[in-house]
C-alpha atoms as a PDB file:
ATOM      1  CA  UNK A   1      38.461  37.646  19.755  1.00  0.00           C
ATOM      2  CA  UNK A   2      40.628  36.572  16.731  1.00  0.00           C
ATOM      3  CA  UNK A   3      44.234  37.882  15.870  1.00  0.00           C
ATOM      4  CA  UNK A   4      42.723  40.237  13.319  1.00  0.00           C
ATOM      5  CA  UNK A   5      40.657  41.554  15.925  1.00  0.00           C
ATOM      6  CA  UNK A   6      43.894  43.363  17.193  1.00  0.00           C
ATOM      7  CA  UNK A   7      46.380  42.978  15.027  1.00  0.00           C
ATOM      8  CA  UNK A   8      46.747  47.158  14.833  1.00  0.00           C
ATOM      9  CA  UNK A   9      46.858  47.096  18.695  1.00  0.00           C
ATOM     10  CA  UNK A  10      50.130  44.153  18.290  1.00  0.00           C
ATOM     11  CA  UNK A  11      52.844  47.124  19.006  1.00  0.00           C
ATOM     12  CA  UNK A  12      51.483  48.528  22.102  1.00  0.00           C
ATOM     13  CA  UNK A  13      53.009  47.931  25.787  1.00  0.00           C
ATOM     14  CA  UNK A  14      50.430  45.954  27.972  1.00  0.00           C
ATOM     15  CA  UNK A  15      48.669  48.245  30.314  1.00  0.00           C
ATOM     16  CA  UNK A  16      49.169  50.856  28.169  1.00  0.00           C
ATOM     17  CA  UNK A  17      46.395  53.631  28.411  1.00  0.00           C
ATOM     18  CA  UNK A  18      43.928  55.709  26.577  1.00  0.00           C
ATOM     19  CA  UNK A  19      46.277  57.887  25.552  1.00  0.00           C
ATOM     20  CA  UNK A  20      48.638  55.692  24.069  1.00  0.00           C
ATOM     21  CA  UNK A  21      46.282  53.635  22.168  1.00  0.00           C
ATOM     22  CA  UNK A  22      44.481  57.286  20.516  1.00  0.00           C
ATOM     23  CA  UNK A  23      48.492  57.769  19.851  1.00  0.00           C
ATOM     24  CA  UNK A  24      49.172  54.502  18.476  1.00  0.00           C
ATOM     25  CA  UNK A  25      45.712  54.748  16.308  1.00  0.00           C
ATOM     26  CA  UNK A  26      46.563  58.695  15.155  1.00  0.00           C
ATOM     27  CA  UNK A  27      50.178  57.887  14.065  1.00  0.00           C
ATOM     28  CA  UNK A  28      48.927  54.453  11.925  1.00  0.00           C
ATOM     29  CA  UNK A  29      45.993  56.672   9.829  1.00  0.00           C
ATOM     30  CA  UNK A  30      48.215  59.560   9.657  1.00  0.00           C
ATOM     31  CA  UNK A  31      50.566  57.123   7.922  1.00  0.00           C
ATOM     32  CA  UNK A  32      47.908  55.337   5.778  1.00  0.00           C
ATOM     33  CA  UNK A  33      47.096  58.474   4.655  1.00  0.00           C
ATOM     34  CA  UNK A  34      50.259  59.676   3.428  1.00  0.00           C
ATOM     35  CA  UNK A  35      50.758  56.123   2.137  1.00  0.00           C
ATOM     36  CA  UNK A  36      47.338  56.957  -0.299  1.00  0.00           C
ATOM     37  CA  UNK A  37      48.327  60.764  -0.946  1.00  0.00           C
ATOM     38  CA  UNK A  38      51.663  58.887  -2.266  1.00  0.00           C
ATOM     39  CA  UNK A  39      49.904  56.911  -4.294  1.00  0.00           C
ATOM     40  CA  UNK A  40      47.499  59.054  -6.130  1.00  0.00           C
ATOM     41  CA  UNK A  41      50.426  61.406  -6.983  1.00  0.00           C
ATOM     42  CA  UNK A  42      52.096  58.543  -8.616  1.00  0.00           C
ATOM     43  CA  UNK A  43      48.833  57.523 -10.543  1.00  0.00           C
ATOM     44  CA  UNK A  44      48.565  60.583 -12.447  1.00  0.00           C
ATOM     45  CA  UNK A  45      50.428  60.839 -15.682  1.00  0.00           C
ATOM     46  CA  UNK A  46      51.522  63.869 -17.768  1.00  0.00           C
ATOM     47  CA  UNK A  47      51.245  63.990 -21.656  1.00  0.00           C
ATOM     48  CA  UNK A  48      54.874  63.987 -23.017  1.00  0.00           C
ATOM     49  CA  UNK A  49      54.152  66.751 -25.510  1.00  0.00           C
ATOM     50  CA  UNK A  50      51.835  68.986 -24.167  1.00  0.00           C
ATOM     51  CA  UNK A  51      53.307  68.519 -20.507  1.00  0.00           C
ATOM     52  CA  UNK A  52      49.241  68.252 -19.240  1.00  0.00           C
ATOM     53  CA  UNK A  53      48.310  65.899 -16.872  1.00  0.00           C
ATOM     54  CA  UNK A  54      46.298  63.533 -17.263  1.00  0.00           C
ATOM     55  CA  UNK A  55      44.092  62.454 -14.063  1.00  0.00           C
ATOM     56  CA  UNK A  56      41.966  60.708 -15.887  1.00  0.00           C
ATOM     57  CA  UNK A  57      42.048  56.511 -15.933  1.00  0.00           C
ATOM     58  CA  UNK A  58      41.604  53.991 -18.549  1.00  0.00           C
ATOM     59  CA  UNK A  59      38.429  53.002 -17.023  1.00  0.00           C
ATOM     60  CA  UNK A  60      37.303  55.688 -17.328  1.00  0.00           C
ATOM     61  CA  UNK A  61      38.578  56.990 -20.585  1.00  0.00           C
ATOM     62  CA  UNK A  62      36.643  53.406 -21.483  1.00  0.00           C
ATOM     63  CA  UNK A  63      33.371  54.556 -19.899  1.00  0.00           C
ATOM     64  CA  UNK A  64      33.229  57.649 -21.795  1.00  0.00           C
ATOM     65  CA  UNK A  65      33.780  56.227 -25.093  1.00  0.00           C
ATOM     66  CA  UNK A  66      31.150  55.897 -27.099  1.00  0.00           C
ATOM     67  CA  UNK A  67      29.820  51.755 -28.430  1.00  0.00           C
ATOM     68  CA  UNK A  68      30.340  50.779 -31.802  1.00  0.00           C
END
């Protein structure tokens, strides 16, 4: 097995048991997750005169638009 392998295993004790690893797994996507809900809020952008927001992006303002 490579490093990558278990690289998201690196801060666990050895012998460490079920339960700790479902722990150690639980707490590192409960964290990604807030790390992405953080994200997204900061991705969305509100209109300075109408105070809407605006969820949609560039690509895809750019999708919609029709060619010349």
């Amino acid at each position: 097995m490579s490093d990558n392998d278990t690289d998201h295993l690196a801060n666990l004790s050895d012998g460490a048991g079920c339960a700790e690893v479902w722990e150690h797994l639980s707490e590192q996507r409960e964290d990604a997750a807030a790390d992405a809900d953080s994200e997204s809020d900061d991705d969305e952008s509100v209109d300075a005169e109408t105070g809407d927001a605006d969820s949609e992006s560039d690509s895809e303002k750019e999708a919609a638009a029709p060619c010349p």
